[in-house]
Protein backbone atom coordinates (compact mmCIF):
# COMPACT_ATOMS: atom_id res chain seq x y z
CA UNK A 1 101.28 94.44 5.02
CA UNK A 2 97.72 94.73 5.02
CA UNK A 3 96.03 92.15 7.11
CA UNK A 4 92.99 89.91 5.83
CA UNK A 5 90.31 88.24 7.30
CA UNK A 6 92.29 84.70 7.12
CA UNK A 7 94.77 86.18 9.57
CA UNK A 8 91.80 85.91 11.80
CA UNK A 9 90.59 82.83 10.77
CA UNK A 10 93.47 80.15 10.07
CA UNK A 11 96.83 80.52 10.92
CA UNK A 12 100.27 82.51 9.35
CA UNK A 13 100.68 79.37 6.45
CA UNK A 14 97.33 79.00 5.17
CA UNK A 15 97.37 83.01 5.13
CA UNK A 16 100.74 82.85 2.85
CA UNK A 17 99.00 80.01 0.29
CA UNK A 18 95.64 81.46 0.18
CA UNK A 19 97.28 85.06 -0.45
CA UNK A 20 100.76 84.84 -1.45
CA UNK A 21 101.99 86.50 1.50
CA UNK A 22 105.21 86.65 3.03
CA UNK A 23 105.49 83.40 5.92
CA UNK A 24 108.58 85.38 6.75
CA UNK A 25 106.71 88.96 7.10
CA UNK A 26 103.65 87.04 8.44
CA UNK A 27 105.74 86.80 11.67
CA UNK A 28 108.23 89.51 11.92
CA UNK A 29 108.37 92.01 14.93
CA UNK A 30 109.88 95.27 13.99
CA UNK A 31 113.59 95.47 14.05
CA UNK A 32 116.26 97.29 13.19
CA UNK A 33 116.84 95.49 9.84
CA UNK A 34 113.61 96.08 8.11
CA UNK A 35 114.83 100.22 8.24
CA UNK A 36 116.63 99.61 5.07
CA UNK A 37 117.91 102.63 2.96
CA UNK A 38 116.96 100.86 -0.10
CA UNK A 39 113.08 100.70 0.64
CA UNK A 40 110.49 102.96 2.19
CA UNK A 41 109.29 100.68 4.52
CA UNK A 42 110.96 101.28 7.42
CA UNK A 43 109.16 104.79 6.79
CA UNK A 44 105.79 103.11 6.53
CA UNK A 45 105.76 101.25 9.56
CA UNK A 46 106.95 104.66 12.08
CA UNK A 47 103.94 106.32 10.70
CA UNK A 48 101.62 103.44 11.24
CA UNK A 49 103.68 102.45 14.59
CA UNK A 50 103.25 106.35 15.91
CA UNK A 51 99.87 107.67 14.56
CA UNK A 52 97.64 104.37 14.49
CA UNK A 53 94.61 104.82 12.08
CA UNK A 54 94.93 108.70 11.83
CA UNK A 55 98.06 107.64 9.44
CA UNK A 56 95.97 108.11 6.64
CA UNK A 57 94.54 111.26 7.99
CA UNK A 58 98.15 113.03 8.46
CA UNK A 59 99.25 111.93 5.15
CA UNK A 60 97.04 114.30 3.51
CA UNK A 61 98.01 117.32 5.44
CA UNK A 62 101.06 119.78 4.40
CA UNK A 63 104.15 119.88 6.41
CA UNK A 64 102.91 123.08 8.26
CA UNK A 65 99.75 121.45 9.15
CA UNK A 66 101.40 118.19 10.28
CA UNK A 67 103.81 120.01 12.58
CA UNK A 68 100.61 121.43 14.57
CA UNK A 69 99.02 118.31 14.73
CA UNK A 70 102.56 116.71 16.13
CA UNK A 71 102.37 119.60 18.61
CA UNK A 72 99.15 119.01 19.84
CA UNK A 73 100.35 115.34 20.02
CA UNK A 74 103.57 115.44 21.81
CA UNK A 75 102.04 116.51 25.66
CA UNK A 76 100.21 113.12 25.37
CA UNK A 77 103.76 110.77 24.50
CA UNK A 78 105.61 112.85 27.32
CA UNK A 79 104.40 111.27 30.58
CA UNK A 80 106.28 112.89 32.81
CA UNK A 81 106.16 116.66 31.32
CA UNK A 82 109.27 117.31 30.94
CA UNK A 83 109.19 118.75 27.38
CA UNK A 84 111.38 115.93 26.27
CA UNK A 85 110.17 112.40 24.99
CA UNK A 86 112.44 109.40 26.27
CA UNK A 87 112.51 106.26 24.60
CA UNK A 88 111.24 104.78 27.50
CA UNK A 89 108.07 106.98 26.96
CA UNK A 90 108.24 106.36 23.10
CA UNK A 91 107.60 103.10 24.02
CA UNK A 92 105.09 103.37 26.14
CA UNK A 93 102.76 105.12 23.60
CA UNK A 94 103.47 102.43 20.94
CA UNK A 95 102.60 100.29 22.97
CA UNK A 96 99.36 101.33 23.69
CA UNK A 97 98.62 101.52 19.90
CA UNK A 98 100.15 97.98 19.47
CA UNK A 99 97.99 96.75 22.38
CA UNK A 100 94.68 97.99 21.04
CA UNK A 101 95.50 96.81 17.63
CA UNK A 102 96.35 93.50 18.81
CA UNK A 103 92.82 93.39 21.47
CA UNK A 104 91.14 94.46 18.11
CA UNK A 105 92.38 91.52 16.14
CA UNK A 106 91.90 89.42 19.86
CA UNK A 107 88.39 90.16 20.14
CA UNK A 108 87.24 89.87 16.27
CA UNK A 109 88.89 85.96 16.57
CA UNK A 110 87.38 85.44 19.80
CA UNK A 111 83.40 86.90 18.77
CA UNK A 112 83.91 85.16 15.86
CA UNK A 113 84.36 81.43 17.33
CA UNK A 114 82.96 81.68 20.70
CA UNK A 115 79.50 80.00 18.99
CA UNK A 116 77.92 79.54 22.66
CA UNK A 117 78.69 83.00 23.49
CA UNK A 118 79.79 82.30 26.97
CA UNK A 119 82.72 84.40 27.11
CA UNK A 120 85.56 82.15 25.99
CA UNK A 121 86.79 79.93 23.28
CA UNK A 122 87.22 76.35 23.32
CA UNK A 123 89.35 74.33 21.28
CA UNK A 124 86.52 72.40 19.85
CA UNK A 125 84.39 76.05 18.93
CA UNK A 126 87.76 76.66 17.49
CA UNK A 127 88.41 74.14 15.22
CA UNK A 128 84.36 73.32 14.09
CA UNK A 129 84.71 77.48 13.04
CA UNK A 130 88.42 77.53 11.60
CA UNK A 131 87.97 73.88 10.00
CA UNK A 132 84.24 72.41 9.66
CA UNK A 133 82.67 70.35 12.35
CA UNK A 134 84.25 67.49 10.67
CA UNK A 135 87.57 68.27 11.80
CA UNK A 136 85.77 68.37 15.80
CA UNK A 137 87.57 65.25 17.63
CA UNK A 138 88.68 64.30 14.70
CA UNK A 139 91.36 66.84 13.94
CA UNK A 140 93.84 64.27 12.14
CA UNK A 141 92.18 62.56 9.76
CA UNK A 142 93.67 62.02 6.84
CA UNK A 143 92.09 63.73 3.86
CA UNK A 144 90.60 62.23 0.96
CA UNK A 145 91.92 62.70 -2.92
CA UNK A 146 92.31 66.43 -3.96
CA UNK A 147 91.81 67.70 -0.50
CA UNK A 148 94.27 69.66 1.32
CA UNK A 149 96.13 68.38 4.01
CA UNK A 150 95.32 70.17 7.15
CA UNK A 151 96.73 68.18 9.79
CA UNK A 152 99.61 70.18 10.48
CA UNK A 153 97.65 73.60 10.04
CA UNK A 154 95.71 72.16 12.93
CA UNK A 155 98.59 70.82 15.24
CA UNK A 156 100.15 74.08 14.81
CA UNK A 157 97.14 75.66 15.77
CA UNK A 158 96.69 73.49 19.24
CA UNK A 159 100.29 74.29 20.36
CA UNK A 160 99.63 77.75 20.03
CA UNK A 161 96.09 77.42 22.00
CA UNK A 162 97.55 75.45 24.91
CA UNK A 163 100.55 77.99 25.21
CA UNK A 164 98.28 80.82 24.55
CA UNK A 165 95.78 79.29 27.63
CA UNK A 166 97.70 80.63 30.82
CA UNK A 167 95.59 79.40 33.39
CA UNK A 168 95.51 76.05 31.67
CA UNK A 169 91.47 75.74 31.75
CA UNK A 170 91.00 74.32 28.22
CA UNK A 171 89.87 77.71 27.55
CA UNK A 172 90.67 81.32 25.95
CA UNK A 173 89.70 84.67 26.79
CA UNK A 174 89.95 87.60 25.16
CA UNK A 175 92.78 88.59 26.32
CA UNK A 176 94.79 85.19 25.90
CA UNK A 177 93.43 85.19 22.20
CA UNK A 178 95.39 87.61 21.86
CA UNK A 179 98.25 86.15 21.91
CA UNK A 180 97.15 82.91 20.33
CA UNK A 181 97.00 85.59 17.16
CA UNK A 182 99.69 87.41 17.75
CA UNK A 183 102.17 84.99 19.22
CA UNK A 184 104.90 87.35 18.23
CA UNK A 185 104.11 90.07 20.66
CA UNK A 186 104.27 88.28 23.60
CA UNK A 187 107.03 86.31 25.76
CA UNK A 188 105.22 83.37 26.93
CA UNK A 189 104.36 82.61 23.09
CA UNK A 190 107.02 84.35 20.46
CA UNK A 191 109.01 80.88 20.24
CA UNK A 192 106.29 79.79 18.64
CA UNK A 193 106.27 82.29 15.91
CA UNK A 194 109.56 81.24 14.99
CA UNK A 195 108.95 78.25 14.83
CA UNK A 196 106.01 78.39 12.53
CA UNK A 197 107.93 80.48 10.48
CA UNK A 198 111.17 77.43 10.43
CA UNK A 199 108.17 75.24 9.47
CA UNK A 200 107.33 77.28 6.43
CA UNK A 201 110.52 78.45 5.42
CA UNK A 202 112.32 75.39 5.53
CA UNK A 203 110.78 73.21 2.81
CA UNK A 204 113.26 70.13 2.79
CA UNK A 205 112.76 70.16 5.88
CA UNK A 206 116.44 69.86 6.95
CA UNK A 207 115.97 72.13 10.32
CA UNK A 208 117.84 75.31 8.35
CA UNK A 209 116.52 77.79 6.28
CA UNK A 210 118.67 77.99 2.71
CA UNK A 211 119.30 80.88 0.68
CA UNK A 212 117.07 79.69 -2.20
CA UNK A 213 114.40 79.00 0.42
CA UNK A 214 114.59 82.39 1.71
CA UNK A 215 114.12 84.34 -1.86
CA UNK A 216 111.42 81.96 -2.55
CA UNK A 217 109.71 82.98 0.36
CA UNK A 218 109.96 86.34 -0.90
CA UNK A 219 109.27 86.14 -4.12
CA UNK A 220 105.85 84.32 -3.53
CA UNK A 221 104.79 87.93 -1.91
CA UNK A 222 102.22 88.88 -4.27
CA UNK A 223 101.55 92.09 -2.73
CA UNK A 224 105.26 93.32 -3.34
CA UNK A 225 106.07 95.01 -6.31
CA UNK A 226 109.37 95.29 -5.99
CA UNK A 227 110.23 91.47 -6.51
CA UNK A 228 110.71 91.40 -10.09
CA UNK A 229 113.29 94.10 -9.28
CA UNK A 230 117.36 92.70 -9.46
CA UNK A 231 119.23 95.63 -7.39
CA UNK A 232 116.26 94.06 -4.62
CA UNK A 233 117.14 91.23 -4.80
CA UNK A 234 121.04 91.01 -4.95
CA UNK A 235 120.17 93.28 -1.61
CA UNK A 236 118.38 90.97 0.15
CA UNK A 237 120.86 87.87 -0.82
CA UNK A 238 123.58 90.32 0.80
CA UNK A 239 121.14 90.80 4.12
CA UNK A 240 120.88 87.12 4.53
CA UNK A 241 124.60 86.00 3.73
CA UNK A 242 126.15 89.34 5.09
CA UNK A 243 123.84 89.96 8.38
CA UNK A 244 121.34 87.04 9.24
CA UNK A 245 123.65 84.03 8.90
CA UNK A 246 126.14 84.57 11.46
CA UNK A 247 127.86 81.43 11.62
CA UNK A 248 128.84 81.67 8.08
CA UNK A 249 127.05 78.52 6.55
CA UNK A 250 124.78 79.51 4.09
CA UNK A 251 121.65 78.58 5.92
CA UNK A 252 119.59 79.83 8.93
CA UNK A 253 119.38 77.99 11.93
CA UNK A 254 116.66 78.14 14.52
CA UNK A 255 118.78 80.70 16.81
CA UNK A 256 119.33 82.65 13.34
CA UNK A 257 115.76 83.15 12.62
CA UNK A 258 114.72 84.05 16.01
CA UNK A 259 117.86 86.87 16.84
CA UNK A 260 116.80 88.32 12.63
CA UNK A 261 112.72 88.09 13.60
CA UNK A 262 113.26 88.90 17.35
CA UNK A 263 116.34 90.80 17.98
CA UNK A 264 118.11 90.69 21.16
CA UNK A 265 114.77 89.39 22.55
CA UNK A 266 113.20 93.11 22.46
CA UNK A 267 109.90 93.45 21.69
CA UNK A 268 108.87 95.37 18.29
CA UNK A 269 107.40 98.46 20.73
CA UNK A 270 110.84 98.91 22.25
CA UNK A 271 112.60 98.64 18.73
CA UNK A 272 110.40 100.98 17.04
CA UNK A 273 111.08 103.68 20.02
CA UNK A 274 115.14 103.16 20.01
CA UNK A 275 114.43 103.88 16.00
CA UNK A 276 112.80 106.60 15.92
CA UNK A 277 115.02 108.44 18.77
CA UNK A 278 118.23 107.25 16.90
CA UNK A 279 116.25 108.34 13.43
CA UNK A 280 115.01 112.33 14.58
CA UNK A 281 117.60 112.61 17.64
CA UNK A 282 119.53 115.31 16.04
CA UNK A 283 121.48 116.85 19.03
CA UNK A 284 121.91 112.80 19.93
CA UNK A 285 121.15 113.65 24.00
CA UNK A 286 119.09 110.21 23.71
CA UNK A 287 115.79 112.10 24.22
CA UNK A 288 113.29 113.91 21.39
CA UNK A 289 112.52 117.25 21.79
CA UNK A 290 109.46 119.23 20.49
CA UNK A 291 111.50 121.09 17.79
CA UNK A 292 113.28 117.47 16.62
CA UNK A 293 110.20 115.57 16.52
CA UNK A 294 108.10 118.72 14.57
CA UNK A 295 111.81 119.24 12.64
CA UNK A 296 111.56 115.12 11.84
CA UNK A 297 108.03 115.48 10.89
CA UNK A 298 108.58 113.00 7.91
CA UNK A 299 109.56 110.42 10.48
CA UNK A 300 106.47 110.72 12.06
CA UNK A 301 104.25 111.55 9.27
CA UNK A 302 104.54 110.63 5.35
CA UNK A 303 102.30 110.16 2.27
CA UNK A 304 104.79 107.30 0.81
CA UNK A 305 102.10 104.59 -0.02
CA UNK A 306 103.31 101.22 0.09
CA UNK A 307 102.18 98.36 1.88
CA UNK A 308 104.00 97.54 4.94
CA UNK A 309 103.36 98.09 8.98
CA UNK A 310 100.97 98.05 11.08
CA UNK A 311 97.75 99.40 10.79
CA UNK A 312 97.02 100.43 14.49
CA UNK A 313 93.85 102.53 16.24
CA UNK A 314 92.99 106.27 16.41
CA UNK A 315 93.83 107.82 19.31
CA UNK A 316 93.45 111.96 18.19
């Protein structure tokens, strides 16, 4: 989904009231579940995932012109020059593109609340930019009548910036920002993306994640049209009851929500690679070959427009 300025600026929940999004897309990795045959999605996010910002670029060309570009593309995925791609290799390319996209987002946040312009971001920069001063050292306060409540916004916020701060010096740098905004991506912090997402899921706040709390979720997407649509949603009631509760009880607990956003503890790089191979490995050797990645050029490349993935850097 397309990423605003608040995803900068405040953290996954304010995002999903502000703009209806998603708190269950707001911190999904990639997996293997989102490459539903019902939905183009899984589509989206390869292109976006393999081709960065010159996405848009391919989509406009014709399937003979895409296949050259591919070509000129491949010598640059295969590290080792073999002629073959591996999925470790795959993975090393999405990476990159996941990297730079995430430094992007990492130094945007950090320019835009270092206020002393000394390099680094304290908690106190962090909160007078996110909040108001009035929130500095004085981040609980309750708030008066017809104010929201942003005490837990902010809490939530601090956890992440103490995990986020590896060397512990009250401080962030670039590079930890970016995992204070993309707690997902990274091991040190991707508990804490699931359990912001428990936190806004799980509005009874019984510890679980219901059915009904998990098509509300969805529903409040604004920016997907497909809600309104039944075959959609009797789908995704069958993912959660069929595939994401695995103990049978009609709710998600904590170790259900992080295996369904974080399978098998795999980052969304690695995923993406084993997908695509398993996707446009036609001989199924386990490796891509020029001809099956130029062959699978719809993998790679696609004009279907929806709204999903990852909108990563150029690199052609």
């Amino acid at each position: 989904m397309k990423l605003t300025a608040l995803v900068l600026f405040g953290c996954a929940v304010l995002v999903a009231m502000v703009t209806g999004r998603s708190a269950i897309r707001s911190h999904q990795a990639a997996n293997e579940e989102e490459y539903m045959p019902h939905t183009n999605k899984g589509s989206e996010y390869d292109h976006e995932a393999f081709l960065g910002n010159d996405k848009a670029e391919f989509d406009q060309l014709s399937g003979k012109e895409a296949r050259e570009r591919l070509k000129k593309l491949i010598p640059r995925v295969d590290e080792n020059g073999d002629g073959m791609i591996s999925a470790d290799e795959l993975y090393d390319w999405i990476k990159k593109q996941l990297l730079k996209y995430i430094m992007q987002d990492a130094r945007g946040l950090h320019e835009g609340n270092d206020v002393n312009k000394d390099g680094f971001v304290s908690w106190k920069e962090y909160v007078a930019t996110t909040y108001g001063l009035g929130f500095v050292d004085n981040e609980q306060k309750p708030p008066k009548d017809g104010e929201f409540d942003y005490r837990d916004l902010i809490l939530r916020d601090y956890n992440k910036f103490i995990t986020a701060d590896t060397n512990g010096d009250q401080f962030l740098s670039v590079e930890e920002m970016g995992a204070f905004v993309h707690p997902e991506e990274f091991h040190h912090t991707r508990h804490l993306a699931v359990e912001e997402t428990m936190a806004d899921l799980d509005r009874n706040k019984d510890g679980k994640v219901s059915l009904d709390e998990y098509i509300n979720d969805l529903l409040a997407d604004e920016e997907a049209s497909h809600v309104n649509d039944p075959e959609w949603l009797r789908l995704e009631k069958n993912e959660f009851l069929e595939r994401r509760d695995k103990d049978g009880d009609g709710m998600l607990n904590m170790e259900e929500l992080g295996r369904w956003l974080q399978p098998e503890n795999k980052s969304s790089g690695m995923l993406e690679a084993e997908h695509l191979i398993r996707v446009a490995d036609t001989d199924k050797d386990g490796v891509l070959s020029r001809d099956e990645i130029t062959n699978n050029y719809q993998v790679f490349v696609g004009s279907q427009a929806t709204d999903y993935g990852r909108l990563l850097h150029r690199e052609l």
